[in-house]
PDB file of N, CA and C in Angstrom:
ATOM      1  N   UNK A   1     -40.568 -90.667 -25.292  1.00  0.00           N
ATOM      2  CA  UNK A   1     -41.071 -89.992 -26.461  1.00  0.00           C
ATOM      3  C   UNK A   1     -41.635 -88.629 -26.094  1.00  0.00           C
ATOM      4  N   UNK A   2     -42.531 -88.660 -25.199  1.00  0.00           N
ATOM      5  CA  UNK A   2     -43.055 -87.600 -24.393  1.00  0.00           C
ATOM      6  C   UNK A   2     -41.754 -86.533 -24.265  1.00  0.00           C
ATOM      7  N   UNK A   3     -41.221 -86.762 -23.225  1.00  0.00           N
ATOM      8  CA  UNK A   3     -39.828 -85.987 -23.287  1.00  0.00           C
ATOM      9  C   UNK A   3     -38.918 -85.515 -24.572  1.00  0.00           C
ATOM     10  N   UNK A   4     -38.568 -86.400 -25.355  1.00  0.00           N
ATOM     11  CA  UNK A   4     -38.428 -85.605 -26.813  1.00  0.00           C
ATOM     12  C   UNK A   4     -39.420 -85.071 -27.729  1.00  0.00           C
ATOM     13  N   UNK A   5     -40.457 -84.705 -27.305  1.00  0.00           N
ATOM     14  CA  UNK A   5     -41.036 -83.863 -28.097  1.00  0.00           C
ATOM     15  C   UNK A   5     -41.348 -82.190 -26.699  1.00  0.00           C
ATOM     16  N   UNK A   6     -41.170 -82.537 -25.668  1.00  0.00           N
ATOM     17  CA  UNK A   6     -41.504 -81.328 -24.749  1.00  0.00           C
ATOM     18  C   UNK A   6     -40.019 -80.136 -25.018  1.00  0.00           C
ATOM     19  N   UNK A   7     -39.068 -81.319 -25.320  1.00  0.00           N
ATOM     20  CA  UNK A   7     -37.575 -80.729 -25.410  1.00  0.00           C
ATOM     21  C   UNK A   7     -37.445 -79.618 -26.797  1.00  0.00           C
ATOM     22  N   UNK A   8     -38.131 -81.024 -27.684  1.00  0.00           N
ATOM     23  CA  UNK A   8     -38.303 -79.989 -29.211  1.00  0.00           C
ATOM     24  C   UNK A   8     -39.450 -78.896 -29.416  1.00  0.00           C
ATOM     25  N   UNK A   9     -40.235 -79.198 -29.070  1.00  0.00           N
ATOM     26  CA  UNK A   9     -41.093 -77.777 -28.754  1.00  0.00           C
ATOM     27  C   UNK A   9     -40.471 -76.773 -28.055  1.00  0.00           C
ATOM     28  N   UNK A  10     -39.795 -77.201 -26.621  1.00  0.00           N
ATOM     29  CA  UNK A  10     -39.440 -75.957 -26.005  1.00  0.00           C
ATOM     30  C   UNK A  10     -38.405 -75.651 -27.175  1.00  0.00           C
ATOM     31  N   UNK A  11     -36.925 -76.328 -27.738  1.00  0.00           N
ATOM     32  CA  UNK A  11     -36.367 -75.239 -28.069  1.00  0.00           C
ATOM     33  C   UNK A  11     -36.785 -74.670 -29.449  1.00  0.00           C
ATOM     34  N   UNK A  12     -37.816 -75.189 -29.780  1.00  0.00           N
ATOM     35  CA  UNK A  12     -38.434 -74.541 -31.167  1.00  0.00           C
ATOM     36  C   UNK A  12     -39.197 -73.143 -30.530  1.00  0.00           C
ATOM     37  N   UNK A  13     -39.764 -73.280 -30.037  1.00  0.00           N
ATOM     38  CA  UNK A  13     -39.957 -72.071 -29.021  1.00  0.00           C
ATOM     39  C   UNK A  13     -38.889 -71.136 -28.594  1.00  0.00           C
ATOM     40  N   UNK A  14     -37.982 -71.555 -28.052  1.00  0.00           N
ATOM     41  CA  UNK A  14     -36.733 -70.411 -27.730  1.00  0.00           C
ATOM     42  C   UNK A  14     -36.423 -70.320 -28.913  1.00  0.00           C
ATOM     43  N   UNK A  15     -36.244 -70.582 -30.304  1.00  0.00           N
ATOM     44  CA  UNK A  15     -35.605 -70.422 -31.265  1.00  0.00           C
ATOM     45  C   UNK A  15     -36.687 -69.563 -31.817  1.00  0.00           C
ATOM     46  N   UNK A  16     -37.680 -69.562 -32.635  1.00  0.00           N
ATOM     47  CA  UNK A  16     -38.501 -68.566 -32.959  1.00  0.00           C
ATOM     48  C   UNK A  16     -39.362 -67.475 -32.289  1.00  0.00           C
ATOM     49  N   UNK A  17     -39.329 -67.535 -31.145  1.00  0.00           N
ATOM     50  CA  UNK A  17     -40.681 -66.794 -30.357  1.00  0.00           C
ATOM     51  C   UNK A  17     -39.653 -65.477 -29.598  1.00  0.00           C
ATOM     52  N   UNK A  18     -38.939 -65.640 -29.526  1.00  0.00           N
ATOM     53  CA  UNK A  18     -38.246 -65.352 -28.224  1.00  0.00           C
ATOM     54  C   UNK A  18     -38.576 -63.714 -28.231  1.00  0.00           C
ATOM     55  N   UNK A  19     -38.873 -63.166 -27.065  1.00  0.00           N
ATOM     56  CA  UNK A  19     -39.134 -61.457 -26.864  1.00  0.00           C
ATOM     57  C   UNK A  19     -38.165 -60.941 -26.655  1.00  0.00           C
ATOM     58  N   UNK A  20     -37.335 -61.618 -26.095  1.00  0.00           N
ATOM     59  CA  UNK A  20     -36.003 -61.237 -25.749  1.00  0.00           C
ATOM     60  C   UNK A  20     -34.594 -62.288 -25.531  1.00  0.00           C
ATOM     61  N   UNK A  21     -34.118 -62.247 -26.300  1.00  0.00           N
ATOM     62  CA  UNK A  21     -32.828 -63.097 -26.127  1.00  0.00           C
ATOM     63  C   UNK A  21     -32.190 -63.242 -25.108  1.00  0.00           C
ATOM     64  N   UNK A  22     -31.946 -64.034 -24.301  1.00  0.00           N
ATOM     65  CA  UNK A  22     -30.347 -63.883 -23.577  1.00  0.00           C
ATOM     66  C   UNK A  22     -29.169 -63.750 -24.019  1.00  0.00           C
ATOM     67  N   UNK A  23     -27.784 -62.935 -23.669  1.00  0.00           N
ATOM     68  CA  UNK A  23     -26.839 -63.833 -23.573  1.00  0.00           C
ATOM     69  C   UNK A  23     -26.380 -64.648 -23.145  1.00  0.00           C
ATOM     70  N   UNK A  24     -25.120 -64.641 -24.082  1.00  0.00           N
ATOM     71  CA  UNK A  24     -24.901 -66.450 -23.659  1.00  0.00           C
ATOM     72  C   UNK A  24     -24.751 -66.601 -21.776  1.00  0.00           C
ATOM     73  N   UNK A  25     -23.831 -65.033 -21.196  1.00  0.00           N
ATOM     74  CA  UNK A  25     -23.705 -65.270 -19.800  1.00  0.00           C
ATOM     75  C   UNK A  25     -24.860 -65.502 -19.305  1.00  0.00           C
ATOM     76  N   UNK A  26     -26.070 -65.044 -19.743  1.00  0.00           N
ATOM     77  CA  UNK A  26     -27.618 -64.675 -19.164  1.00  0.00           C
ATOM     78  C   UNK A  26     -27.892 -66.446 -19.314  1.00  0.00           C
ATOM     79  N   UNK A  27     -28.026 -67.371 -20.337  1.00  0.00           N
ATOM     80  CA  UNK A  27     -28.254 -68.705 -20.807  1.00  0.00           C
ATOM     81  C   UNK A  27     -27.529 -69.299 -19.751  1.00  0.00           C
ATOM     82  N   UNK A  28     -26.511 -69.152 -19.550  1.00  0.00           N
ATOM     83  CA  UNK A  28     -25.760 -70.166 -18.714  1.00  0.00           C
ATOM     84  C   UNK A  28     -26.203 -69.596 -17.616  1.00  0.00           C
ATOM     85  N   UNK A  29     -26.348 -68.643 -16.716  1.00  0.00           N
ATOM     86  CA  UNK A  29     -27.445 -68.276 -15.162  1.00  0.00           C
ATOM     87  C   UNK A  29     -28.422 -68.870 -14.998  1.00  0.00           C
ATOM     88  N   UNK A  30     -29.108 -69.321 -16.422  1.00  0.00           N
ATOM     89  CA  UNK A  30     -30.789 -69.435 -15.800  1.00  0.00           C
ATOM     90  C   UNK A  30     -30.413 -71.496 -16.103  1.00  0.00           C
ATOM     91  N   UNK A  31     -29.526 -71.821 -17.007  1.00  0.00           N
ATOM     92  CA  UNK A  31     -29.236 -73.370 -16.516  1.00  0.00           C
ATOM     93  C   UNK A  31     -28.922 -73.345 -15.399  1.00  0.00           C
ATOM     94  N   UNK A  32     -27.984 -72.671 -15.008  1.00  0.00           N
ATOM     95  CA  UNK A  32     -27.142 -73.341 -13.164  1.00  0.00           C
ATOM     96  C   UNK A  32     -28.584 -72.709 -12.620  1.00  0.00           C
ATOM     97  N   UNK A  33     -29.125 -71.509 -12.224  1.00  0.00           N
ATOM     98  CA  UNK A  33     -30.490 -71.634 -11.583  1.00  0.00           C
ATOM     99  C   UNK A  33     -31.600 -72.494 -11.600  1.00  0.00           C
ATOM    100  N   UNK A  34     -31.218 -73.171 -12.837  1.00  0.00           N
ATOM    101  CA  UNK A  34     -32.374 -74.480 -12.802  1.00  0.00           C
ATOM    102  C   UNK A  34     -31.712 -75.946 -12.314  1.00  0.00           C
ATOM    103  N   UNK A  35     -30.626 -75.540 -11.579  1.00  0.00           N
ATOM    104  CA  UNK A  35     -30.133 -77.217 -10.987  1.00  0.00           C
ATOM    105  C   UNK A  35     -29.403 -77.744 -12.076  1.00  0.00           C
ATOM    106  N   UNK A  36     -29.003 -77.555 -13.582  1.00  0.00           N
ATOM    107  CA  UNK A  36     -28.425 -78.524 -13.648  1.00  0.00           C
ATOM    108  C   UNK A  36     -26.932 -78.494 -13.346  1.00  0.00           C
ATOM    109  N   UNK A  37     -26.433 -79.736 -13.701  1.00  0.00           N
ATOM    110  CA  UNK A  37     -25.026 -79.668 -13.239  1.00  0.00           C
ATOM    111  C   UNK A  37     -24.048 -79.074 -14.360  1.00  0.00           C
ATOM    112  N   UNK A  38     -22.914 -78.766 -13.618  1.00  0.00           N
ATOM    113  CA  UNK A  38     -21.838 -78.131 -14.269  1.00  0.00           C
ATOM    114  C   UNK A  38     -21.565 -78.676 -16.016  1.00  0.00           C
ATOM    115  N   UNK A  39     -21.313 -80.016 -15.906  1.00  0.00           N
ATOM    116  CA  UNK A  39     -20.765 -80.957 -16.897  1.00  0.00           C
ATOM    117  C   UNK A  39     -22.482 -80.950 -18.062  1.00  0.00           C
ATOM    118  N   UNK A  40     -23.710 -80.620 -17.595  1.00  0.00           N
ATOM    119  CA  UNK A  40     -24.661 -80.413 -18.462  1.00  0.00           C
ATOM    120  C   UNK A  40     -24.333 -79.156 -18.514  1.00  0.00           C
ATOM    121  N   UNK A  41     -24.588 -78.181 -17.753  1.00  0.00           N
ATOM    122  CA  UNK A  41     -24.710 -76.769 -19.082  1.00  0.00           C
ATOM    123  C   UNK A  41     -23.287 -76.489 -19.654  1.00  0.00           C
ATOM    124  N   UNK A  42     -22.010 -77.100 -19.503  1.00  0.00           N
ATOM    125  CA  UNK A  42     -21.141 -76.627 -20.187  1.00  0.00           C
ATOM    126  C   UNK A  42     -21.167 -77.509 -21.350  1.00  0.00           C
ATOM    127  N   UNK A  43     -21.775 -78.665 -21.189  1.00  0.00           N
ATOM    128  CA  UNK A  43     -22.190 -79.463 -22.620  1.00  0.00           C
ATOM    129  C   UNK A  43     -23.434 -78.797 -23.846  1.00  0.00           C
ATOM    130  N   UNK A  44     -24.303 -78.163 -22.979  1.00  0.00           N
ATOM    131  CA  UNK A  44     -25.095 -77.342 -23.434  1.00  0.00           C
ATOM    132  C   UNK A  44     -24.702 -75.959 -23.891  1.00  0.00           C
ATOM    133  N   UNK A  45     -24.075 -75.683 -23.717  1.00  0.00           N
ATOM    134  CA  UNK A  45     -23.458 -74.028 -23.959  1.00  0.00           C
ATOM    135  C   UNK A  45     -22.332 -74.284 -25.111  1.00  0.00           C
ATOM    136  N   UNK A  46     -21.392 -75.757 -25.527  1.00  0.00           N
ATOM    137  CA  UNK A  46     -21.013 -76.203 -26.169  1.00  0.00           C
ATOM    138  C   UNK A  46     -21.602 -76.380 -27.241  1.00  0.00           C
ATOM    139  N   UNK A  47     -22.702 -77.137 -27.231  1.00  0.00           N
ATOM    140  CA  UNK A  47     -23.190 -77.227 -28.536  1.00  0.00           C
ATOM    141  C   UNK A  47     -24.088 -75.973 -29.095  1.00  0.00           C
ATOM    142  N   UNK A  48     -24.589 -75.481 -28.341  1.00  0.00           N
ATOM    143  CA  UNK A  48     -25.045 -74.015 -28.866  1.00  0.00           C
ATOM    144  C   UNK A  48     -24.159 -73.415 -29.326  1.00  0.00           C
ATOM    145  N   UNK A  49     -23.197 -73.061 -29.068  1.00  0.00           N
ATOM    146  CA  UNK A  49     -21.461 -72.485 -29.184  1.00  0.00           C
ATOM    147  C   UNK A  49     -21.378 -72.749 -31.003  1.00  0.00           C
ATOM    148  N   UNK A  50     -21.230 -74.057 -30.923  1.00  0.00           N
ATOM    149  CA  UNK A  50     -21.283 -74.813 -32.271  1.00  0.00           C
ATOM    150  C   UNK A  50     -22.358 -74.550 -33.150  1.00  0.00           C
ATOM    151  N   UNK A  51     -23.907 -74.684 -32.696  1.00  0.00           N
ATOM    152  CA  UNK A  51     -24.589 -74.371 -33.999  1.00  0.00           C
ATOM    153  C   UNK A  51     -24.793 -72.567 -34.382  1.00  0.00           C
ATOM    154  N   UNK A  52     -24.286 -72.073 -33.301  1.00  0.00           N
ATOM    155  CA  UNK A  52     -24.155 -70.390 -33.974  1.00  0.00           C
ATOM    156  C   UNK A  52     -22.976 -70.175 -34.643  1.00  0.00           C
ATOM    157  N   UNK A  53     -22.141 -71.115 -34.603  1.00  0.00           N
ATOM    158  CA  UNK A  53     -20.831 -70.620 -35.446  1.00  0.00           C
ATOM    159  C   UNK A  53     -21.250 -71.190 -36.640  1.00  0.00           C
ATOM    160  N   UNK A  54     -21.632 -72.859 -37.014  1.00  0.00           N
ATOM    161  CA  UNK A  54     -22.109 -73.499 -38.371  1.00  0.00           C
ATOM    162  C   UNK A  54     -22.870 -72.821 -38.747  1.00  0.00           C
ATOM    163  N   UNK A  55     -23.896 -71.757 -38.058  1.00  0.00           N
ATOM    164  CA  UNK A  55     -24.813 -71.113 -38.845  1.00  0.00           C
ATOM    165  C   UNK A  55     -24.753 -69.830 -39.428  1.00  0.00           C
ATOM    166  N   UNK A  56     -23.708 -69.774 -39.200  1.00  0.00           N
ATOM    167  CA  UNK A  56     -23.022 -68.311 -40.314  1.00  0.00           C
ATOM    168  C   UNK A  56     -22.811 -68.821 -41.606  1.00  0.00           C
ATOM    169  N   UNK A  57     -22.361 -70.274 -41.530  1.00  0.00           N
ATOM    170  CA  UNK A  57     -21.803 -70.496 -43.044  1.00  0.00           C
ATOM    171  C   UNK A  57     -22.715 -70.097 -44.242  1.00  0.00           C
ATOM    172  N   UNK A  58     -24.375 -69.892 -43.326  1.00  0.00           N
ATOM    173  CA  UNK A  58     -25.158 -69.623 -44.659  1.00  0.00           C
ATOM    174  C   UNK A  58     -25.252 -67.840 -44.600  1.00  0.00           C
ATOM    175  N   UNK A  59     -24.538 -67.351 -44.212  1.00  0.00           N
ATOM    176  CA  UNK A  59     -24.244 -65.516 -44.865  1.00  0.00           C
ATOM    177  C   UNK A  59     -25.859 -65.229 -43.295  1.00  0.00           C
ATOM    178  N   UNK A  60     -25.515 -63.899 -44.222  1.00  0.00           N
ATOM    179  CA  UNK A  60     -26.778 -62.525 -43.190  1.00  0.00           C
ATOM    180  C   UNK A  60     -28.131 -63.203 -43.729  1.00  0.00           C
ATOM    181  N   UNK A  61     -28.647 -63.776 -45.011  1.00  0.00           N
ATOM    182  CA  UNK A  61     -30.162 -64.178 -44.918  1.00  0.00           C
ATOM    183  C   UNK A  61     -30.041 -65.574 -45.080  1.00  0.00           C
ATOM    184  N   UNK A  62     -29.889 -66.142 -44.399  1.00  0.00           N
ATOM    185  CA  UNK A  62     -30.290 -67.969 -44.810  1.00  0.00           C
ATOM    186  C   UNK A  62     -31.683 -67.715 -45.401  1.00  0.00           C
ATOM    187  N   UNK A  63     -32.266 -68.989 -45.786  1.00  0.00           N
ATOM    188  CA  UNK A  63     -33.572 -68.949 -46.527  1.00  0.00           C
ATOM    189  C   UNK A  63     -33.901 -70.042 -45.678  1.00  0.00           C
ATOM    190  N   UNK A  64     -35.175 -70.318 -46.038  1.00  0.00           N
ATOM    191  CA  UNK A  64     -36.011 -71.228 -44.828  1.00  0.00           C
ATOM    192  C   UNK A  64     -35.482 -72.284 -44.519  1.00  0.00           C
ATOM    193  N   UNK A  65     -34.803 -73.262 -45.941  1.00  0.00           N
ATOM    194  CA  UNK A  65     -34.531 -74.303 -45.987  1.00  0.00           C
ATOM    195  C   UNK A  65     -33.166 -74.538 -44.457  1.00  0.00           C
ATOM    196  N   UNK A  66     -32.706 -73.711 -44.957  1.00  0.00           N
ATOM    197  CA  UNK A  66     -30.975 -73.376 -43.962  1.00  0.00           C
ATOM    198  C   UNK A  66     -31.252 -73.576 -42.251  1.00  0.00           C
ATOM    199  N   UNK A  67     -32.032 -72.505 -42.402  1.00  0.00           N
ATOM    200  CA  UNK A  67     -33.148 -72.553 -40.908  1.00  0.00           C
ATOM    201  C   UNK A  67     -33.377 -73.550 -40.474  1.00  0.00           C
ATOM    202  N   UNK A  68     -34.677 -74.220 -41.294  1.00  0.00           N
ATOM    203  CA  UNK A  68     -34.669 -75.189 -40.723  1.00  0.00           C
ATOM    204  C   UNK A  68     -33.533 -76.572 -40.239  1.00  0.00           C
ATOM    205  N   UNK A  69     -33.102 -76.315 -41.377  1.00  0.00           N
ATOM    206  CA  UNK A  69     -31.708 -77.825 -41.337  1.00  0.00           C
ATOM    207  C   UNK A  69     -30.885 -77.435 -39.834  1.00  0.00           C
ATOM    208  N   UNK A  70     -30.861 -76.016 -39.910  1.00  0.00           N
ATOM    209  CA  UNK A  70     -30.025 -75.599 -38.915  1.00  0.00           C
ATOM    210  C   UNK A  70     -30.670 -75.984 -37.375  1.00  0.00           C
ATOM    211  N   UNK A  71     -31.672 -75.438 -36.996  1.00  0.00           N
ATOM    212  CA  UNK A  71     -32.498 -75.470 -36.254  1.00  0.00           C
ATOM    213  C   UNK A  71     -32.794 -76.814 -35.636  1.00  0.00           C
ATOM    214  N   UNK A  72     -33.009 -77.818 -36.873  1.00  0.00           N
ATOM    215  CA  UNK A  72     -33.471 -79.154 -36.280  1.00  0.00           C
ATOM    216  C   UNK A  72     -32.017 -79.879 -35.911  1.00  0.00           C
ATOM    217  N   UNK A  73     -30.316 -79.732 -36.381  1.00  0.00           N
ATOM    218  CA  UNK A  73     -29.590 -80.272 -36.244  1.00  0.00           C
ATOM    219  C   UNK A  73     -29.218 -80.004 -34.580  1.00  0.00           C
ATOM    220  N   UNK A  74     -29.902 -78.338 -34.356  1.00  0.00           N
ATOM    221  CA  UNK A  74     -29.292 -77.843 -32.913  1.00  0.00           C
ATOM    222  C   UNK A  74     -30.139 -78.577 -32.062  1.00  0.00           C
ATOM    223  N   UNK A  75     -31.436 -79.167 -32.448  1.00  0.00           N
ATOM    224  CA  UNK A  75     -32.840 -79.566 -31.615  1.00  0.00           C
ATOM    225  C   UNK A  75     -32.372 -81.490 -31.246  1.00  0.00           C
ATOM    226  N   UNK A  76     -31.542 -82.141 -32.591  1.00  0.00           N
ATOM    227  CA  UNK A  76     -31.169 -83.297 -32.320  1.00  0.00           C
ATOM    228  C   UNK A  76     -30.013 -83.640 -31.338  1.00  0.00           C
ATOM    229  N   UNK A  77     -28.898 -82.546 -31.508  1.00  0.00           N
ATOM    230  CA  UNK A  77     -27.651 -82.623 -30.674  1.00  0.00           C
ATOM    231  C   UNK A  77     -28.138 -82.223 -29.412  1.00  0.00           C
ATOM    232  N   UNK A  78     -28.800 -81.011 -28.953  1.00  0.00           N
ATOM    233  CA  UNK A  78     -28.956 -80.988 -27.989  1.00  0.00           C
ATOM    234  C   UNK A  78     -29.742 -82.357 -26.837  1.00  0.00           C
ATOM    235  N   UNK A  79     -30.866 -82.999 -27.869  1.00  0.00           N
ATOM    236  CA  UNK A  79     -31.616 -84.034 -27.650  1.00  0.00           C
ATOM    237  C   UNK A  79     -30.280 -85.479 -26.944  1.00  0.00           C
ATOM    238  N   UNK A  80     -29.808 -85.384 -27.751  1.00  0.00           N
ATOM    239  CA  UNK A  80     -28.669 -86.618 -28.130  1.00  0.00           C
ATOM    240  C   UNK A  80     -28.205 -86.628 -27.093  1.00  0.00           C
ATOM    241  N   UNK A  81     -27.733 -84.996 -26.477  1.00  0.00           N
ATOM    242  CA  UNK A  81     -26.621 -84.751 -25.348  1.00  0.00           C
ATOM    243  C   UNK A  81     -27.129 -84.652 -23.813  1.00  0.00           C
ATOM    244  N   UNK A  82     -28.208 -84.693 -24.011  1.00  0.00           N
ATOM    245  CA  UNK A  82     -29.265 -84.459 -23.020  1.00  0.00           C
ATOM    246  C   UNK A  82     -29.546 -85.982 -22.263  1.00  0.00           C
ATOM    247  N   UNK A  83     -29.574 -86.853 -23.385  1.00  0.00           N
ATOM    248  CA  UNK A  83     -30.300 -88.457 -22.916  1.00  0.00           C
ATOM    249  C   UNK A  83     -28.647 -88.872 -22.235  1.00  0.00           C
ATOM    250  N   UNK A  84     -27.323 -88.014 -22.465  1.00  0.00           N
ATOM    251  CA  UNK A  84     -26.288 -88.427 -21.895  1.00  0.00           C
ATOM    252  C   UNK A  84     -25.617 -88.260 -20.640  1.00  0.00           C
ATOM    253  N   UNK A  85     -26.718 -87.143 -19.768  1.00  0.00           N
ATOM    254  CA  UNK A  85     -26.666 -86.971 -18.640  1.00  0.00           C
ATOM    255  C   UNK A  85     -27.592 -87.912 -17.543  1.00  0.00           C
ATOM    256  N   UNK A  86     -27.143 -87.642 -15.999  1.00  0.00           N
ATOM    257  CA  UNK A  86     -27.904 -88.330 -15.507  1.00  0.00           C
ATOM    258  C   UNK A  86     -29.549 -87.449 -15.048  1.00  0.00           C
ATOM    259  N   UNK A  87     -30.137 -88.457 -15.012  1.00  0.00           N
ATOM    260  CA  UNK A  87     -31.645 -88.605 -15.079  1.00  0.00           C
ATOM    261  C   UNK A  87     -32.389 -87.494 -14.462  1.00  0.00           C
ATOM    262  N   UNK A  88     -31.411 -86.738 -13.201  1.00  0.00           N
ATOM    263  CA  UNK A  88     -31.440 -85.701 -12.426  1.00  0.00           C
ATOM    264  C   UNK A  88     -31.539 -84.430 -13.441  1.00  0.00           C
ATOM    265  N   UNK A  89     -30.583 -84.505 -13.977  1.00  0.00           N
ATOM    266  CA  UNK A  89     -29.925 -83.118 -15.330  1.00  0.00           C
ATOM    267  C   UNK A  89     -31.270 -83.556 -15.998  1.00  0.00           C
ATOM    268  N   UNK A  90     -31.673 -84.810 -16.680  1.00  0.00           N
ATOM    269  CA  UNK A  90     -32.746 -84.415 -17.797  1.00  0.00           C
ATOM    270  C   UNK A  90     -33.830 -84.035 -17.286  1.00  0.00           C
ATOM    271  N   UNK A  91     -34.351 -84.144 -16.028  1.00  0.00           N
ATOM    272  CA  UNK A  91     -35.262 -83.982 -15.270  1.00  0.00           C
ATOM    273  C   UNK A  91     -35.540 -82.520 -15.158  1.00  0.00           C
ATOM    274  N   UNK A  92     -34.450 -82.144 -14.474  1.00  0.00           N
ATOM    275  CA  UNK A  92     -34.261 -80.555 -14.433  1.00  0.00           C
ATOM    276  C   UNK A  92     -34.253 -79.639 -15.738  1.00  0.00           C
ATOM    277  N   UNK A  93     -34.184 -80.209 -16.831  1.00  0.00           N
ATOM    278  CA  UNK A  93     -33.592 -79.191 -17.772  1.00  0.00           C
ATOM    279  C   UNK A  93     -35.089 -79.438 -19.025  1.00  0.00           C
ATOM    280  N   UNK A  94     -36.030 -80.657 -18.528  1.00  0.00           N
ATOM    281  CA  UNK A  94     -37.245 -80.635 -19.230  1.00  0.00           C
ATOM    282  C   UNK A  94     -38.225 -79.524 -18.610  1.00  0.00           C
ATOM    283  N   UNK A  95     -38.071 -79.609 -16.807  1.00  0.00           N
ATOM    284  CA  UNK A  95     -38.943 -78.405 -16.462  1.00  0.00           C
ATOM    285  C   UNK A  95     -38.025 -77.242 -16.890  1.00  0.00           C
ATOM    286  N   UNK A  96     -36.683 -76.744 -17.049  1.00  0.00           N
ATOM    287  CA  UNK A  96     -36.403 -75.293 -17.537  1.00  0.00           C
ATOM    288  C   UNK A  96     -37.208 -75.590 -18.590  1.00  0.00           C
ATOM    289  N   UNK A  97     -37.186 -76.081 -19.641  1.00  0.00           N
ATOM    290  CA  UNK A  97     -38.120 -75.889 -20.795  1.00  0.00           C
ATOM    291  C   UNK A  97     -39.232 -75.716 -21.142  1.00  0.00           C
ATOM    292  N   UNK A  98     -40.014 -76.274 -20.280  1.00  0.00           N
ATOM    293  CA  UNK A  98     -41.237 -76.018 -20.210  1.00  0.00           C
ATOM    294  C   UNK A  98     -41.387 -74.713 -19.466  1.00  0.00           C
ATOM    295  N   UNK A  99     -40.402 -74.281 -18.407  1.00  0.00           N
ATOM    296  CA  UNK A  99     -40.981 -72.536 -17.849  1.00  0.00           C
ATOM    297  C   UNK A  99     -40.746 -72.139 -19.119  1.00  0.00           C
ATOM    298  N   UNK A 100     -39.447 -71.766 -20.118  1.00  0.00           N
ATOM    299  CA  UNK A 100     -39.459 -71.375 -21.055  1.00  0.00           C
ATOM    300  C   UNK A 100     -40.195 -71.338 -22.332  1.00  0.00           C
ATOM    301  N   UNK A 101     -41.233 -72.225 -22.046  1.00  0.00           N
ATOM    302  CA  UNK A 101     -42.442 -73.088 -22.945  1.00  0.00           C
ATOM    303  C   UNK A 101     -43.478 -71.828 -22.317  1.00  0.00           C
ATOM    304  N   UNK A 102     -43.608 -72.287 -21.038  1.00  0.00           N
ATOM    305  CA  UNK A 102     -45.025 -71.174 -20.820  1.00  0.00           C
ATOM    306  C   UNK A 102     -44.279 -69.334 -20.567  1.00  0.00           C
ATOM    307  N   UNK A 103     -43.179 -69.220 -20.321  1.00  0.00           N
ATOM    308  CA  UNK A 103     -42.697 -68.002 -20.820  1.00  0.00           C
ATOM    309  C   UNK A 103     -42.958 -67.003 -22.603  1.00  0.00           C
ATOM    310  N   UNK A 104     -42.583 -68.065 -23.332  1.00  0.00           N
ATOM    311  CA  UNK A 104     -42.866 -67.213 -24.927  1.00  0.00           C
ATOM    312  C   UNK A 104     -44.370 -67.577 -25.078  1.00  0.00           C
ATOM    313  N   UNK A 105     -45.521 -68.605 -24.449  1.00  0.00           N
ATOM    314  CA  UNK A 105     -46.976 -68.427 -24.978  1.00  0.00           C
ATOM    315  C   UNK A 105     -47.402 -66.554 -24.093  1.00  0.00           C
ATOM    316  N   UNK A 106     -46.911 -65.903 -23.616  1.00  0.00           N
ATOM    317  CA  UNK A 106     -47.502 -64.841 -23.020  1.00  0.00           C
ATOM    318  C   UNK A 106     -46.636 -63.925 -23.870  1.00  0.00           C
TER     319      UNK A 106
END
């Protein structure tokens, strides 16, 4: 439980706070720099892939509602896809989140 809520904070955090975005090449550097394995960040870069394309369907201003739906569907899949790696990958990819956790509080 602990772990799904450190996961959803962090990426509620990368999703609203962020000072500076990555790209996607920049996103996929700082996964393989954090250990995980190949078959996690290309699963991860997959489903991100996916919720920036579904999230056009709502035009240039979504309204909050969109956001959010959007936001929490990217926060569950990623969650979902995460508990499907081994224990090593979730391990590794709760501390990227949390640097990225104490990265946007400054």
């Amino acid at each position: 439980m602990f772990k799904l809520l450190l996961i959803s904070t962090c990426l509620i955090a990368v999703a609203f706070s962020a000072p500076r975005r990555p790209t996607g090449d920049e996103y996929r550097a700082e996964l393989v720099a954090a250990g995980l394995s190949t078959s996690a960040v290309d699963g991860i870069m997959k489903i991100s892939e996916e919720a920036y394309i579904s999230f056009s369907k709502y035009g240039k201003s979504p309204n909050f509602q969109d956001t959010i739906e959007a936001v929490t569907k990217l926060i569950f899949n990623l969650e979902d896809f995460i508990k499907t790696q081994s224990k090593e990958d979730q391990t590794k990819y709760a501390a990227y989140c949390e640097k990225k956790r104490e990265e946007y509080k400054n």
